[in-house]
Protein backbone atom coordinates (compact mmCIF):
# COMPACT_ATOMS: atom_id res chain seq x y z
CA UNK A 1 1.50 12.19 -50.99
CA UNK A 2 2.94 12.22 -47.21
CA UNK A 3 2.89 9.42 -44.94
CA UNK A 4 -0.80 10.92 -43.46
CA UNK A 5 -1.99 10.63 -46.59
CA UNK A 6 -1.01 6.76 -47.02
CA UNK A 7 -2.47 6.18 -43.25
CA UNK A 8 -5.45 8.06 -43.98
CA UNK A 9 -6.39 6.10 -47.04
CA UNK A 10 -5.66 2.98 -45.92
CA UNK A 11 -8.01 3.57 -42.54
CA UNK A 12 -10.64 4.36 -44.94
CA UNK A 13 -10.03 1.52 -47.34
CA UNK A 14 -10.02 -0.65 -44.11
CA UNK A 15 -13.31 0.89 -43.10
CA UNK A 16 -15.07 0.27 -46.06
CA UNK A 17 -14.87 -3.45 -46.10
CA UNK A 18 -17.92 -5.30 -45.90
CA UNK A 19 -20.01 -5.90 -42.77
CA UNK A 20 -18.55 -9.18 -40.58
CA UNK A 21 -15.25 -8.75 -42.04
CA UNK A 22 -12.44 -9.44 -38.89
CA UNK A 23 -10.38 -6.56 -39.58
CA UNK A 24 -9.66 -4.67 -36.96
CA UNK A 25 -9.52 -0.91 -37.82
CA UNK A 26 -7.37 1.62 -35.88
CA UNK A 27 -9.45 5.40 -35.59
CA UNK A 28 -6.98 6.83 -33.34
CA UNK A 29 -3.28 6.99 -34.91
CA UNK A 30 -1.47 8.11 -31.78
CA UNK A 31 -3.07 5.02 -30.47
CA UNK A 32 -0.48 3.54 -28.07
CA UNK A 33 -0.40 0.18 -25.77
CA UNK A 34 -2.28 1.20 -22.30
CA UNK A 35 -1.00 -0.36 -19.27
CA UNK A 36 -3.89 -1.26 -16.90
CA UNK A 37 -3.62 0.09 -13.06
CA UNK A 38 -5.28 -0.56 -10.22
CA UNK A 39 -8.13 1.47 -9.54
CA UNK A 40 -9.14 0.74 -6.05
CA UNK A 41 -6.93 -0.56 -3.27
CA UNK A 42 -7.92 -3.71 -1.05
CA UNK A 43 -9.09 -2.09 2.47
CA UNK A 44 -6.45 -4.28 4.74
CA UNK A 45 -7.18 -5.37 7.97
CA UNK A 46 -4.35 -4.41 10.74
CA UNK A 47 -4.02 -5.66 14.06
CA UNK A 48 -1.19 -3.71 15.68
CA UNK A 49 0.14 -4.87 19.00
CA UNK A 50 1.76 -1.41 20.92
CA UNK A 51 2.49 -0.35 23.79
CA UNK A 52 0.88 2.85 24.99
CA UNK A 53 3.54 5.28 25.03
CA UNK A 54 6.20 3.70 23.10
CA UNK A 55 7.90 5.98 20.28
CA UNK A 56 8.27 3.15 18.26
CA UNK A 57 4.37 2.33 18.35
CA UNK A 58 3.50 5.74 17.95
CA UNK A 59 5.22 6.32 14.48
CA UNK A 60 3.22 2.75 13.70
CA UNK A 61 0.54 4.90 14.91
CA UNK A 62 1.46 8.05 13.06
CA UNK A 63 1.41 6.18 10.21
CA UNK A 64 -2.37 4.54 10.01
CA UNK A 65 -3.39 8.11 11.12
CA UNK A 66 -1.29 9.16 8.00
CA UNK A 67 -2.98 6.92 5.09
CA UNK A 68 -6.44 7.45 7.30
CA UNK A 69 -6.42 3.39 7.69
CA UNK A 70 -8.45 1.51 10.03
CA UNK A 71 -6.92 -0.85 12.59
CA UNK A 72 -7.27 -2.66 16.01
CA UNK A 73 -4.90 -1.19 18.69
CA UNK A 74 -3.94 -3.94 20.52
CA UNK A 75 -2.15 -2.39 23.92
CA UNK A 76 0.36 -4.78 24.99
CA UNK A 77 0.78 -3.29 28.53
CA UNK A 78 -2.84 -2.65 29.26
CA UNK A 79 -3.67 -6.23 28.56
CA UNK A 80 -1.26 -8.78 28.96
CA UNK A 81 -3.35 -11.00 27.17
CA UNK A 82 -2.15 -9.26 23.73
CA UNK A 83 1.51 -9.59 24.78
CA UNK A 84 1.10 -12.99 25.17
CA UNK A 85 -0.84 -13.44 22.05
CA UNK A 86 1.78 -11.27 19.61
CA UNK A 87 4.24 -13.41 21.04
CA UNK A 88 2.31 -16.37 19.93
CA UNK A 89 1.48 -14.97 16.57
CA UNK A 90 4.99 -13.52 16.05
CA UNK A 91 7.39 -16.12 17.63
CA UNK A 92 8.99 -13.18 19.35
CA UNK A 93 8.79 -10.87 22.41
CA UNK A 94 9.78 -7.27 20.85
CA UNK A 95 7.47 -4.63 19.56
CA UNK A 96 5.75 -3.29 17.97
CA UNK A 97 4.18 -6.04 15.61
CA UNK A 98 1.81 -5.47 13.17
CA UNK A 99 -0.34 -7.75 11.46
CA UNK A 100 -1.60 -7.15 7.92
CA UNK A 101 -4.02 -9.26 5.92
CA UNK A 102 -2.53 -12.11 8.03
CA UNK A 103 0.97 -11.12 7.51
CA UNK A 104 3.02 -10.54 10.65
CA UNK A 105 5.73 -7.57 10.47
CA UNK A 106 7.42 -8.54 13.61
CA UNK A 107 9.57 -5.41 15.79
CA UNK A 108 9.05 -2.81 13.45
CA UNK A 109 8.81 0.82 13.10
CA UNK A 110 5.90 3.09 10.97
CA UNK A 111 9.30 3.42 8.35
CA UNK A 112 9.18 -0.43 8.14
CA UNK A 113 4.87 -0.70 8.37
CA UNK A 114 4.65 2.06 5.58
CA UNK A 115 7.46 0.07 3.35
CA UNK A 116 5.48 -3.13 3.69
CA UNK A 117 1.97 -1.32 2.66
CA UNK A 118 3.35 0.60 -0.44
CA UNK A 119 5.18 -2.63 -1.69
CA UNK A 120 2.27 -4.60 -1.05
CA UNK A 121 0.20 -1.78 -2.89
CA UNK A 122 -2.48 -1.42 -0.18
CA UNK A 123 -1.82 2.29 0.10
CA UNK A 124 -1.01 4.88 -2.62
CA UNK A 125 1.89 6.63 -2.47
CA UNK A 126 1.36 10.26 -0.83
CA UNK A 127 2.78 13.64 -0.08
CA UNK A 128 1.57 13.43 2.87
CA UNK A 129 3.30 13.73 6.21
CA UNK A 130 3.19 11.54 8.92
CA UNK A 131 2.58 13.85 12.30
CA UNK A 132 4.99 12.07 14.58
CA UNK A 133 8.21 10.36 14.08
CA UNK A 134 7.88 7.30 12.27
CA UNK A 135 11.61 5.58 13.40
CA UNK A 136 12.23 6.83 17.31
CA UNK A 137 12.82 4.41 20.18
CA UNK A 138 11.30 3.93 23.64
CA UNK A 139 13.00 7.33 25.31
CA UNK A 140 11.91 6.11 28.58
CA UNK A 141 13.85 2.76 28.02
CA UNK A 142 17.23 4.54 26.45
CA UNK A 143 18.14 6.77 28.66
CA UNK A 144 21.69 7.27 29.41
């Protein structure tokens, strides 16, 4: 008799004991440990402070528009009032700064924004493409 055969027996032998007995019985032999995953993501809530034509804030941009997230542009040169309150919130005067779940990512890029969300697991990871550059500076401020 093979090593089925021994399994098999025993699985019957096990389910043939008596009713309230705590054996546990094993039906499925390729049985193997399952690791549990998360099946649905916490929605985060994003308060990005940009500037309105900044390449920087753009790919931070590029990148919400990439994992279809929701978020509140904050426009740091249409209202002044959000300059002064990232710098408040940040402890710093460059942007962009993003602020996720009440964690401040302070003069980033969408390279740095979309690190922080996939570590933090509050995207899934995706083939997608992001449709603007996610790392490019100001080109208006770096001329040469």
């Amino acid at each position: 008799m093979g090593r089925a055969g021994r399994i098999s027996r025993r699985l019957v032998r096990e389910t043939d004991l008596q009713e309230g007995s705590d054996r546990k019985v094993t039906t499925d032999l390729n049985q193997k440990t399952k690791t549990k995953h998360k099946t649905s993501m916490e929605i985060p809530t994003i308060t990005a402070y940009l500037k309105t034509s900044c390449g920087w804030s753009q790919g931070v941009r590029s990148i919400m528009r990439k994992y279809n997230l929701a978020y509140e542009d904050r426009d740091i040169i249409k209202n002044p009032l959000f300059r002064t309150e990232m710098i408040e919130k940040s402890g710093q005067r460059l942007s962009p700064c993003v602020e996720i779940n009440g964690h401040m990512l302070a003069d980033v890029n969408g390279d740095e924004v979309e690190a922080y969300l996939l570590q933090a697991e509050l995207v899934p990871l995706t083939a997608a493409v992001a449709d603007a550059p996610t790392d490019r500076s100001c080109d208006a401020h770096h001329q040469g």
